[in-house]
C-alpha atoms as a PDB file:
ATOM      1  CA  UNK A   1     -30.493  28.840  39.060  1.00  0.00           C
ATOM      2  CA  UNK A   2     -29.372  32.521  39.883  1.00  0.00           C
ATOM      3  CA  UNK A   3     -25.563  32.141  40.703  1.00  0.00           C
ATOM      4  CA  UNK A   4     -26.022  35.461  42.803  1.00  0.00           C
ATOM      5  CA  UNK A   5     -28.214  33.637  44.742  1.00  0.00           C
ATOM      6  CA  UNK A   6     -26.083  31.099  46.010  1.00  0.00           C
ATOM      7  CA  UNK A   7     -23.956  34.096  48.265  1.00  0.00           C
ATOM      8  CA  UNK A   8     -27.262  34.598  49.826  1.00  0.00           C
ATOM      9  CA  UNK A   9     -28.615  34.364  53.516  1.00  0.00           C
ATOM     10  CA  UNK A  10     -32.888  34.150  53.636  1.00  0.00           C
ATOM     11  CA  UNK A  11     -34.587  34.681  57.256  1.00  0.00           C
ATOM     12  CA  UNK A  12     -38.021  33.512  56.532  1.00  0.00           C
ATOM     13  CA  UNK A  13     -41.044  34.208  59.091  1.00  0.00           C
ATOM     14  CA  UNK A  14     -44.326  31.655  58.803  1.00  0.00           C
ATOM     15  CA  UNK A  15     -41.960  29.719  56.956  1.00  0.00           C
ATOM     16  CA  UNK A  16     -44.219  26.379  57.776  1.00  0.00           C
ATOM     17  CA  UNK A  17     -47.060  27.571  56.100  1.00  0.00           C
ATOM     18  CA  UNK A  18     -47.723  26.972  52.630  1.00  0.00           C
ATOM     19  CA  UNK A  19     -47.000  30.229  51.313  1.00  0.00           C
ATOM     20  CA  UNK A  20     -43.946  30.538  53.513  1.00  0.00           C
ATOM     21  CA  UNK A  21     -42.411  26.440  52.146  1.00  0.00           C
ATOM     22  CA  UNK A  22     -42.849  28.007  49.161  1.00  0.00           C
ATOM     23  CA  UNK A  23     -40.765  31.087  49.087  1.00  0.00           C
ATOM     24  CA  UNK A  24     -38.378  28.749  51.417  1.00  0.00           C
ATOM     25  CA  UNK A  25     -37.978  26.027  48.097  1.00  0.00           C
ATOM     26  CA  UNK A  26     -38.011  28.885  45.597  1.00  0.00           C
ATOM     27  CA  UNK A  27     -34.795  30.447  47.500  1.00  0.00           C
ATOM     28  CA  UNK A  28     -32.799  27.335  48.430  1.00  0.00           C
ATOM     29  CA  UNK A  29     -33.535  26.200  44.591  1.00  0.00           C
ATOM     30  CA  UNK A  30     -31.008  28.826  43.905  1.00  0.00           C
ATOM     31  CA  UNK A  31     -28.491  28.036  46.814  1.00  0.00           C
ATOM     32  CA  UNK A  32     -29.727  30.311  49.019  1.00  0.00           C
ATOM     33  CA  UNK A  33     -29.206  29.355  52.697  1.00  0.00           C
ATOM     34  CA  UNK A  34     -31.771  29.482  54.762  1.00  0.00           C
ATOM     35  CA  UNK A  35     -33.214  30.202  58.404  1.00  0.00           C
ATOM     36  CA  UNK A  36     -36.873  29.838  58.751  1.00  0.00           C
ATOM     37  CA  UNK A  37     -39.295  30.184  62.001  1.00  0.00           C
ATOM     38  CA  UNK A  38     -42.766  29.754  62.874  1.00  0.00           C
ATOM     39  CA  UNK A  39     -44.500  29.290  66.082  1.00  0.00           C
ATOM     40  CA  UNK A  40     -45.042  25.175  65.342  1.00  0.00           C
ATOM     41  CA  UNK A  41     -42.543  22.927  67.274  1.00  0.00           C
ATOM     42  CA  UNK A  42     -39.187  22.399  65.987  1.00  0.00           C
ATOM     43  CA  UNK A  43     -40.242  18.503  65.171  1.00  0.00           C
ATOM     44  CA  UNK A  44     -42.843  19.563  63.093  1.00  0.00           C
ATOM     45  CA  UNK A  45     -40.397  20.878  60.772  1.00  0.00           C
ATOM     46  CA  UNK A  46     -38.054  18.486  60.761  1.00  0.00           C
ATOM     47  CA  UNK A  47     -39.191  16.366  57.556  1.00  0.00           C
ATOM     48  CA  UNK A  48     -39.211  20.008  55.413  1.00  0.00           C
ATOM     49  CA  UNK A  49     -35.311  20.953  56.839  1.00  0.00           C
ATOM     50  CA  UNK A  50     -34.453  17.499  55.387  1.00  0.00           C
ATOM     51  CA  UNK A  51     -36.157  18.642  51.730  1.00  0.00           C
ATOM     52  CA  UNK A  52     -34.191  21.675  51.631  1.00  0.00           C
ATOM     53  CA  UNK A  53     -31.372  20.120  52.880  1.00  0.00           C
ATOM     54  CA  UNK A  54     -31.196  17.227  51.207  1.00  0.00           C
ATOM     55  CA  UNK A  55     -32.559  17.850  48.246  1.00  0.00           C
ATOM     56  CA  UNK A  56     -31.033  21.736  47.404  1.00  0.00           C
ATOM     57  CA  UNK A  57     -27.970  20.853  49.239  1.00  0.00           C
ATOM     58  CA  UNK A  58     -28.061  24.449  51.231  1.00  0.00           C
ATOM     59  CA  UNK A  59     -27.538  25.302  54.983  1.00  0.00           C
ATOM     60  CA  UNK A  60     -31.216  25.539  56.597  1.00  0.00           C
ATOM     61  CA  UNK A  61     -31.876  25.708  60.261  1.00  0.00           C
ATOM     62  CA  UNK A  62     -35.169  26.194  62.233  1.00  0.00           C
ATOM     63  CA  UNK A  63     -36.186  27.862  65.660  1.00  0.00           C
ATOM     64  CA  UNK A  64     -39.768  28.198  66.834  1.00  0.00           C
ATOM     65  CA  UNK A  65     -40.260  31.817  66.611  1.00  0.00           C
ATOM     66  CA  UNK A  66     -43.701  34.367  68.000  1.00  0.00           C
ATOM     67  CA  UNK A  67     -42.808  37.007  65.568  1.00  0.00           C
ATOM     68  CA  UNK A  68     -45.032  39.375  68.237  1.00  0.00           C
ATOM     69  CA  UNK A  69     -42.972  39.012  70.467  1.00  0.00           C
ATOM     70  CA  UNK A  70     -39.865  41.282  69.557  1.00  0.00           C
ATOM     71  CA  UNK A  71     -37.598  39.295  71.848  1.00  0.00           C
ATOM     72  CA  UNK A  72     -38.017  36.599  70.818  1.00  0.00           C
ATOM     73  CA  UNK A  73     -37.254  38.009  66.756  1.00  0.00           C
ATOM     74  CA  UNK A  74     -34.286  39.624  68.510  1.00  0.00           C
ATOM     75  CA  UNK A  75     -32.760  36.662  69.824  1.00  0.00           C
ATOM     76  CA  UNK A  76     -33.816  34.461  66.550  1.00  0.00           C
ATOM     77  CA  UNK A  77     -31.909  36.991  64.171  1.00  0.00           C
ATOM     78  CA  UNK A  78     -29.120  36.807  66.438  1.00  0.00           C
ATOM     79  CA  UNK A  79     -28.640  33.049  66.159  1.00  0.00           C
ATOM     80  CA  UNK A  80     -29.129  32.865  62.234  1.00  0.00           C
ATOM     81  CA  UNK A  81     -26.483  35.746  61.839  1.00  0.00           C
ATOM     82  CA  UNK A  82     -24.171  33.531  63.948  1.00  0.00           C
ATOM     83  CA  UNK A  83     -24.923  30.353  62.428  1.00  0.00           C
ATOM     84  CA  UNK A  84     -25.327  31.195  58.830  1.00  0.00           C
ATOM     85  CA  UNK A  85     -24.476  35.247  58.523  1.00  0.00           C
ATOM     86  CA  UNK A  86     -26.536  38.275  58.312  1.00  0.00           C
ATOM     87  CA  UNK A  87     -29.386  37.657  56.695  1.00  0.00           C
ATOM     88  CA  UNK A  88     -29.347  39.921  53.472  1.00  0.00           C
ATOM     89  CA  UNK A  89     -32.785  38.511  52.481  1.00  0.00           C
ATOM     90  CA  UNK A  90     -35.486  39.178  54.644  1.00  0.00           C
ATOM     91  CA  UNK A  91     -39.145  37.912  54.040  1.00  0.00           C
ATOM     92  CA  UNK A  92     -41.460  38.767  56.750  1.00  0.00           C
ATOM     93  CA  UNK A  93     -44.129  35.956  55.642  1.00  0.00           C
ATOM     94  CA  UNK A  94     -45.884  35.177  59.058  1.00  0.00           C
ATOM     95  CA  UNK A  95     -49.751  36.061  59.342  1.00  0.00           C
ATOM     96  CA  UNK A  96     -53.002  34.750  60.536  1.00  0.00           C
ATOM     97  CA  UNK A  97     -56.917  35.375  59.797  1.00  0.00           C
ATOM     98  CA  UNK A  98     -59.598  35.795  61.999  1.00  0.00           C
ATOM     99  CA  UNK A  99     -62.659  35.946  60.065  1.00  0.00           C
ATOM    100  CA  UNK A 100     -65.251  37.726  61.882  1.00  0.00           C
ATOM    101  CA  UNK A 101     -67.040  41.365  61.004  1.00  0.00           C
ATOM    102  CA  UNK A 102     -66.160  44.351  63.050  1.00  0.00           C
ATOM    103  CA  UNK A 103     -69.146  44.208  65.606  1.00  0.00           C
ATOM    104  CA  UNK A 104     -68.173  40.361  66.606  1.00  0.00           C
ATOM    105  CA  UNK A 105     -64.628  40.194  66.405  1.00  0.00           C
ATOM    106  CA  UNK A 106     -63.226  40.332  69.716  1.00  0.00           C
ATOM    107  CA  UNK A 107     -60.219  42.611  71.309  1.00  0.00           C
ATOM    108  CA  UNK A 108     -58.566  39.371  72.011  1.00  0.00           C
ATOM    109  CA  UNK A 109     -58.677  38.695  67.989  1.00  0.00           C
ATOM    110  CA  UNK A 110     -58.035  42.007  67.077  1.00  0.00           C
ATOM    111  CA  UNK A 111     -55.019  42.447  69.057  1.00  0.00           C
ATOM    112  CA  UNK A 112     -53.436  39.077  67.640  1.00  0.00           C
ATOM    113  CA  UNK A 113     -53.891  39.836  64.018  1.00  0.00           C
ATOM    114  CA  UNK A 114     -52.062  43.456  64.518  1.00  0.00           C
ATOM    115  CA  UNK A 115     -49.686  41.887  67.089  1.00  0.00           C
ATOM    116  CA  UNK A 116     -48.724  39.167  64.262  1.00  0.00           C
ATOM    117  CA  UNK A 117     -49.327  40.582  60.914  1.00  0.00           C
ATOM    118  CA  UNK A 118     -48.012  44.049  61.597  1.00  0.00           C
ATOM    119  CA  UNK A 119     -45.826  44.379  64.420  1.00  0.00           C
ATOM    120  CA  UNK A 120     -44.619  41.143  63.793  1.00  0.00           C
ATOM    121  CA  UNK A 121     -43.335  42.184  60.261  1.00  0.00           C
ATOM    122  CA  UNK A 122     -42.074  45.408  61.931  1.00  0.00           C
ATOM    123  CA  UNK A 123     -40.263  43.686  64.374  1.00  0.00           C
ATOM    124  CA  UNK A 124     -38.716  41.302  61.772  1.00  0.00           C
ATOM    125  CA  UNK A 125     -37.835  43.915  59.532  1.00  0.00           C
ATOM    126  CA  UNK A 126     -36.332  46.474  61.974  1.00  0.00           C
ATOM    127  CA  UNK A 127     -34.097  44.622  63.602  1.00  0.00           C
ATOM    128  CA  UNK A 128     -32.964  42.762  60.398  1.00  0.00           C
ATOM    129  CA  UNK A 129     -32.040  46.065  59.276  1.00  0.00           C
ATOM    130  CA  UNK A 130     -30.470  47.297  62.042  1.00  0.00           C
ATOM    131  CA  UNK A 131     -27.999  44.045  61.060  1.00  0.00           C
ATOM    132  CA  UNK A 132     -27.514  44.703  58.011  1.00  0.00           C
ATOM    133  CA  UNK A 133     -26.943  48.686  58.581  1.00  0.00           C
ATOM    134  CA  UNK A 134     -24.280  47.613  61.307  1.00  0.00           C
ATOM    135  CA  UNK A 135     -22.646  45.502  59.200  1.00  0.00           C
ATOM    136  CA  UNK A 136     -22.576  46.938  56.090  1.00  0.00           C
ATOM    137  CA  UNK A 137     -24.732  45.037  54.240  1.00  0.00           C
ATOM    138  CA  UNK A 138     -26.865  45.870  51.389  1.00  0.00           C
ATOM    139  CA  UNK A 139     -29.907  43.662  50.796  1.00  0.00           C
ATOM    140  CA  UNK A 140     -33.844  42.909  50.042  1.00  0.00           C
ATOM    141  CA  UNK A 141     -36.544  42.967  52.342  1.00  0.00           C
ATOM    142  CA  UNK A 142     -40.106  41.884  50.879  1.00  0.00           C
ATOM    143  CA  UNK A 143     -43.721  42.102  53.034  1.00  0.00           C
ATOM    144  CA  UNK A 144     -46.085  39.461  52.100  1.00  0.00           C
ATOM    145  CA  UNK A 145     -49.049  41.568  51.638  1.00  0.00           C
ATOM    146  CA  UNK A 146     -52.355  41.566  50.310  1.00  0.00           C
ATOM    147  CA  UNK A 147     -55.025  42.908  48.106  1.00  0.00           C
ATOM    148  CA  UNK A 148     -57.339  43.399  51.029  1.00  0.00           C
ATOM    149  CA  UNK A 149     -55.149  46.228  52.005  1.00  0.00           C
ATOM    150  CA  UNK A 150     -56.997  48.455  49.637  1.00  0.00           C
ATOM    151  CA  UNK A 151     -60.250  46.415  49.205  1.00  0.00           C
ATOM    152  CA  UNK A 152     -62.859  46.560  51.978  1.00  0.00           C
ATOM    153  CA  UNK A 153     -63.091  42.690  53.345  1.00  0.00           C
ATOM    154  CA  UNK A 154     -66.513  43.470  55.689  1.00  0.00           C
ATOM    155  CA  UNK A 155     -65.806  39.458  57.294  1.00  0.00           C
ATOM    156  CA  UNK A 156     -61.831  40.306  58.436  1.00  0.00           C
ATOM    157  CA  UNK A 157     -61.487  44.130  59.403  1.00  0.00           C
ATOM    158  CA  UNK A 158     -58.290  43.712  61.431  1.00  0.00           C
ATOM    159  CA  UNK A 159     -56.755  41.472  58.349  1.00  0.00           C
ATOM    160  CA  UNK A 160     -57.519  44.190  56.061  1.00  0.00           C
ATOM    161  CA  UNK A 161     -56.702  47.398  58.069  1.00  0.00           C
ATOM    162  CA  UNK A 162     -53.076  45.141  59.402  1.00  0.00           C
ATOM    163  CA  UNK A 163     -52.249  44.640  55.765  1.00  0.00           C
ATOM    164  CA  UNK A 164     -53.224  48.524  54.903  1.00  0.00           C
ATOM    165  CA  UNK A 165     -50.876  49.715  57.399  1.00  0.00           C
ATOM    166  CA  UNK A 166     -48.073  47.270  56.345  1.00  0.00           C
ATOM    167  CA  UNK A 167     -48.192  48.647  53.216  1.00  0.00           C
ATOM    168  CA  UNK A 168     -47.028  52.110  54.742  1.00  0.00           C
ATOM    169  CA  UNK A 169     -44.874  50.361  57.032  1.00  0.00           C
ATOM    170  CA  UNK A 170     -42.959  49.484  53.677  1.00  0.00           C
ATOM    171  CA  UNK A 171     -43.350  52.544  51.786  1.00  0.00           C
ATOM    172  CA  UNK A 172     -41.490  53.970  55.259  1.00  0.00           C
ATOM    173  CA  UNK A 173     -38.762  51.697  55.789  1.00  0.00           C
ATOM    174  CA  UNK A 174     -38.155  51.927  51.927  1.00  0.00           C
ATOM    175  CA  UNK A 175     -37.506  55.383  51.946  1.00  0.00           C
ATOM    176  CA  UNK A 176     -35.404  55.147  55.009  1.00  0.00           C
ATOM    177  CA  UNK A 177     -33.236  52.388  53.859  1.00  0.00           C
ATOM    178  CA  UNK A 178     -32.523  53.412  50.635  1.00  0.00           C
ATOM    179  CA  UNK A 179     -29.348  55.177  51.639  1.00  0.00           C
ATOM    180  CA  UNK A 180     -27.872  52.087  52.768  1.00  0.00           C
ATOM    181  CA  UNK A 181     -28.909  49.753  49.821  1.00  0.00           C
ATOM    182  CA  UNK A 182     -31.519  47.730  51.322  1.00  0.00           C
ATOM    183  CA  UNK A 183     -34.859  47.568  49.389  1.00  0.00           C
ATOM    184  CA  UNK A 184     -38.099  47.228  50.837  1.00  0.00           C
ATOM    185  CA  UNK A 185     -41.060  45.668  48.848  1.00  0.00           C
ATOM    186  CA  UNK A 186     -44.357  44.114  49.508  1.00  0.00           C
ATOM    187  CA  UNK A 187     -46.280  41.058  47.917  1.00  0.00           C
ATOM    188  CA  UNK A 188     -49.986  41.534  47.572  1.00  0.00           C
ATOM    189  CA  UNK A 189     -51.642  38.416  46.543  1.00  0.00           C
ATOM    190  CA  UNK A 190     -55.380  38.194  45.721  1.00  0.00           C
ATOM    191  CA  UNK A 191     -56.945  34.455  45.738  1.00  0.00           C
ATOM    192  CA  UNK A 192     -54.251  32.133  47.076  1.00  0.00           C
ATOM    193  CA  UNK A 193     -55.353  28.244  47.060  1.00  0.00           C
ATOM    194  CA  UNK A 194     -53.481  27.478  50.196  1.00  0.00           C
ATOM    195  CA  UNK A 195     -53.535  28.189  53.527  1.00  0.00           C
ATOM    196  CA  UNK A 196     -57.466  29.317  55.419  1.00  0.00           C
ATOM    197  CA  UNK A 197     -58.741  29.948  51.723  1.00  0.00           C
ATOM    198  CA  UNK A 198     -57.657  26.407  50.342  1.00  0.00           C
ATOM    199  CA  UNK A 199     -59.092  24.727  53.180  1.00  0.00           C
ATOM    200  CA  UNK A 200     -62.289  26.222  53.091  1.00  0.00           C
ATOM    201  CA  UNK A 201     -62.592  25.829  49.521  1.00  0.00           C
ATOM    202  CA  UNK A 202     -61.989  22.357  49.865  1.00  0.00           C
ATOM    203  CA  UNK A 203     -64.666  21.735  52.086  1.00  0.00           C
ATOM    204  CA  UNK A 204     -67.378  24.311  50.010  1.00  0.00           C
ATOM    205  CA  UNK A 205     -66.532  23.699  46.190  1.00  0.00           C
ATOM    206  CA  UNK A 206     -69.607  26.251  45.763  1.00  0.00           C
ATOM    207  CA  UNK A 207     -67.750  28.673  47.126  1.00  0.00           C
ATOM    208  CA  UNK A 208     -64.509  28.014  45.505  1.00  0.00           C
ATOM    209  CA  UNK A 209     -66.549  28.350  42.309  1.00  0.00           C
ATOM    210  CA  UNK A 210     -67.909  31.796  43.460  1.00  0.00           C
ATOM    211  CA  UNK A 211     -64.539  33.042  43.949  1.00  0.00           C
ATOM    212  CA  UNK A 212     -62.861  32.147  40.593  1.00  0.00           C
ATOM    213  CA  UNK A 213     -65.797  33.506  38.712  1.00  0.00           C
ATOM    214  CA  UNK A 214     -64.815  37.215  40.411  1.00  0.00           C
ATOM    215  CA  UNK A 215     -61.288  36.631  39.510  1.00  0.00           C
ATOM    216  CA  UNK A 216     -60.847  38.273  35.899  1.00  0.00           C
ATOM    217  CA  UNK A 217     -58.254  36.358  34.354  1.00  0.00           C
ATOM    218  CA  UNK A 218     -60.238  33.007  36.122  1.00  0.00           C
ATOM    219  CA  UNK A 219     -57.076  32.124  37.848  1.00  0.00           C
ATOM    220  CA  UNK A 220     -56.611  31.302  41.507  1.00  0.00           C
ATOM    221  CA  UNK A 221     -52.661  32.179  42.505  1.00  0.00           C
ATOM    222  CA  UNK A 222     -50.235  29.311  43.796  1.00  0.00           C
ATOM    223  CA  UNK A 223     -47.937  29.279  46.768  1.00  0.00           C
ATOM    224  CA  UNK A 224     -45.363  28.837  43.971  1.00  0.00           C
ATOM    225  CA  UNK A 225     -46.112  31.745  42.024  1.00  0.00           C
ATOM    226  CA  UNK A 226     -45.949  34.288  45.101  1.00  0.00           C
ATOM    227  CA  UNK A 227     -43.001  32.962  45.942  1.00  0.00           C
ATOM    228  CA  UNK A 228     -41.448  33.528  42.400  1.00  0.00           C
ATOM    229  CA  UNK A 229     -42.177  36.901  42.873  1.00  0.00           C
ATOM    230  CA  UNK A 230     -40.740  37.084  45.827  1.00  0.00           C
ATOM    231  CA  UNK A 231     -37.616  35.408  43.916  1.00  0.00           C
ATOM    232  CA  UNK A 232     -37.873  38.402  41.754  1.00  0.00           C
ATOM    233  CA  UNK A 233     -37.618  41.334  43.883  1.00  0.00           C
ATOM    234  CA  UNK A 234     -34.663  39.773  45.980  1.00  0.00           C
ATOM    235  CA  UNK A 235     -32.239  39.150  42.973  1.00  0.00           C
ATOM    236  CA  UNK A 236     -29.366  40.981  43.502  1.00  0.00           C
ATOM    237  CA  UNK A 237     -30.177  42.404  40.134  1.00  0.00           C
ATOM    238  CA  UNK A 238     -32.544  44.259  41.020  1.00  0.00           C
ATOM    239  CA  UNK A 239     -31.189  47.467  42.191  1.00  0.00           C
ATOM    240  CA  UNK A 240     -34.119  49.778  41.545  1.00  0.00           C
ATOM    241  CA  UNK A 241     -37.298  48.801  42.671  1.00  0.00           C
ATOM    242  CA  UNK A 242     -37.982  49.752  46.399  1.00  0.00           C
ATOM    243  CA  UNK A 243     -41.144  50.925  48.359  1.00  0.00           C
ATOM    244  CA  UNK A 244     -43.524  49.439  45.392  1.00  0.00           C
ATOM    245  CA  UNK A 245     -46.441  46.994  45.911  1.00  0.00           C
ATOM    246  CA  UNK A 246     -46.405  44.159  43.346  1.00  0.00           C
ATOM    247  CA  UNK A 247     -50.283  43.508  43.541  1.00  0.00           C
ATOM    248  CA  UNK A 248     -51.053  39.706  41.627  1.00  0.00           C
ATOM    249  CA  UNK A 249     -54.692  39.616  42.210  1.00  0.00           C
ATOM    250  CA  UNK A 250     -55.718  38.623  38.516  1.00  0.00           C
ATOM    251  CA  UNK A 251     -57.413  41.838  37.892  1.00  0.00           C
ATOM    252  CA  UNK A 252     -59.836  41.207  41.446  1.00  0.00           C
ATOM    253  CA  UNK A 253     -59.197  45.032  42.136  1.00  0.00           C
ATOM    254  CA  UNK A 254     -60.230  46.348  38.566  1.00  0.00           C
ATOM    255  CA  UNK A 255     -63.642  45.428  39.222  1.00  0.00           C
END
């Protein structure tokens, strides 16, 4: 356990998916308290507040959150700085996938994944720091990206070209915020077994094979292990690293 840690607040977005539980555990592992959101009903979270609560022995809480909707993020951030302080670790986590090329995907589609997985991070993110500035704060802010920001994905366009701009969203806010000690880094996973990819793997082992044998090191990346990177960037060691993409794709982009 990082002792640091422990004088930590963590406002998590998608923090119900499996990515998101997992940078939620990884933090409250090392005392962090923690506020969490997703659009799912409070109930459904209930039996994961008692994990983290029970078994980490931090200060959790939960609101149903649409991170597009920069009320709503406005009014969530608001409650957790009440409630458990201003957040000085920020992980804007939430996202969704529409897989469809770009002649069949419709606006509808479109416009949710850029609502969600960029304005929805930019929401979080600026008014987070806009906390944090006002009070004083220094902190970590860290952008769950993705390889497919750089890597042409022909069956999700708007996934790829959110991701792409999120990555100059935190190149942007990095620069900006370094002045006032808040560092701003993204995440870019390759193969994650969790989440859309898990699931469809699970029902097509072919194409679960097909994937790990383009994966260079043959390795498929855990919840866990994005969220100990994560971990990583937000230790209050780290007083260096800001606008940088940590890319874990096992090699996918070499080839």
């Amino acid at each position: 356990m990082n002792k640091n840690l422990k004088y930590q607040t963590a406002a998590i977005t998608g923090g119900l998916g499996d990515i998101g539980k997992a940078i939620c555990l990884a933090f409250a592992r090392n005392g962090t308290s923690i506020a969490l959101c997703d659009i799912r009903p409070s109930e459904e979270a209930a039996a994961f507040l008692s994990l983290l609560g029970d078994s980490c022995g931090v200060e959790c809480t939960y609101h149903q959150v649409d991170v597009a909707d920069p009320n709503q993020v406005k009014s969530w951030l608001g409650v957790v700085s009440g409630q458990l302080g201003i957040p000085n670790v920020v992980v804007a986590n939430a996202a969704r996938v529409t897989l469809a090329p770009a002649l069949e995907i419709t606006p509808e589609q479109w416009n949710q994944e850029i609502n969600v997985n960029l304005n929805g991070a930019f929401y979080m993110i600026q008014e987070a720091a806009r906390l944090m500035v006002n009070g004083g704060i220094p902190g970590h802010m860290v952008l769950i990206g993705s390889w497919a920001a750089h890597q042409v994905h022909l069956d999700m366009p708007a996934y790829s070209v959110a991701k792409a701009a999120l990555r100059m969203l935190c190149k942007c806010m990095a620069l900006e915020l370094a002045p006032k000690g808040i560092l701003v880094n993204e995440v870019a996973p390759g193969y994650v077994q969790a989440g859309l990819s898990g699931k469809i793997w699970k029902e097509r082992p072919d194409l679960c094979e097909q994937a790990a044998a383009r994966v260079p090191t043959g390795n498929f990346i855990s919840p866990e292990a994005v969220a100990e990177e994560v971990l990583h960037l937000c230790r209050p060691e780290n007083r260096n690293i800001t606008g940088s993409t940590l890319l874990m794709d096992g090699g996918l982009s070499l080839s």
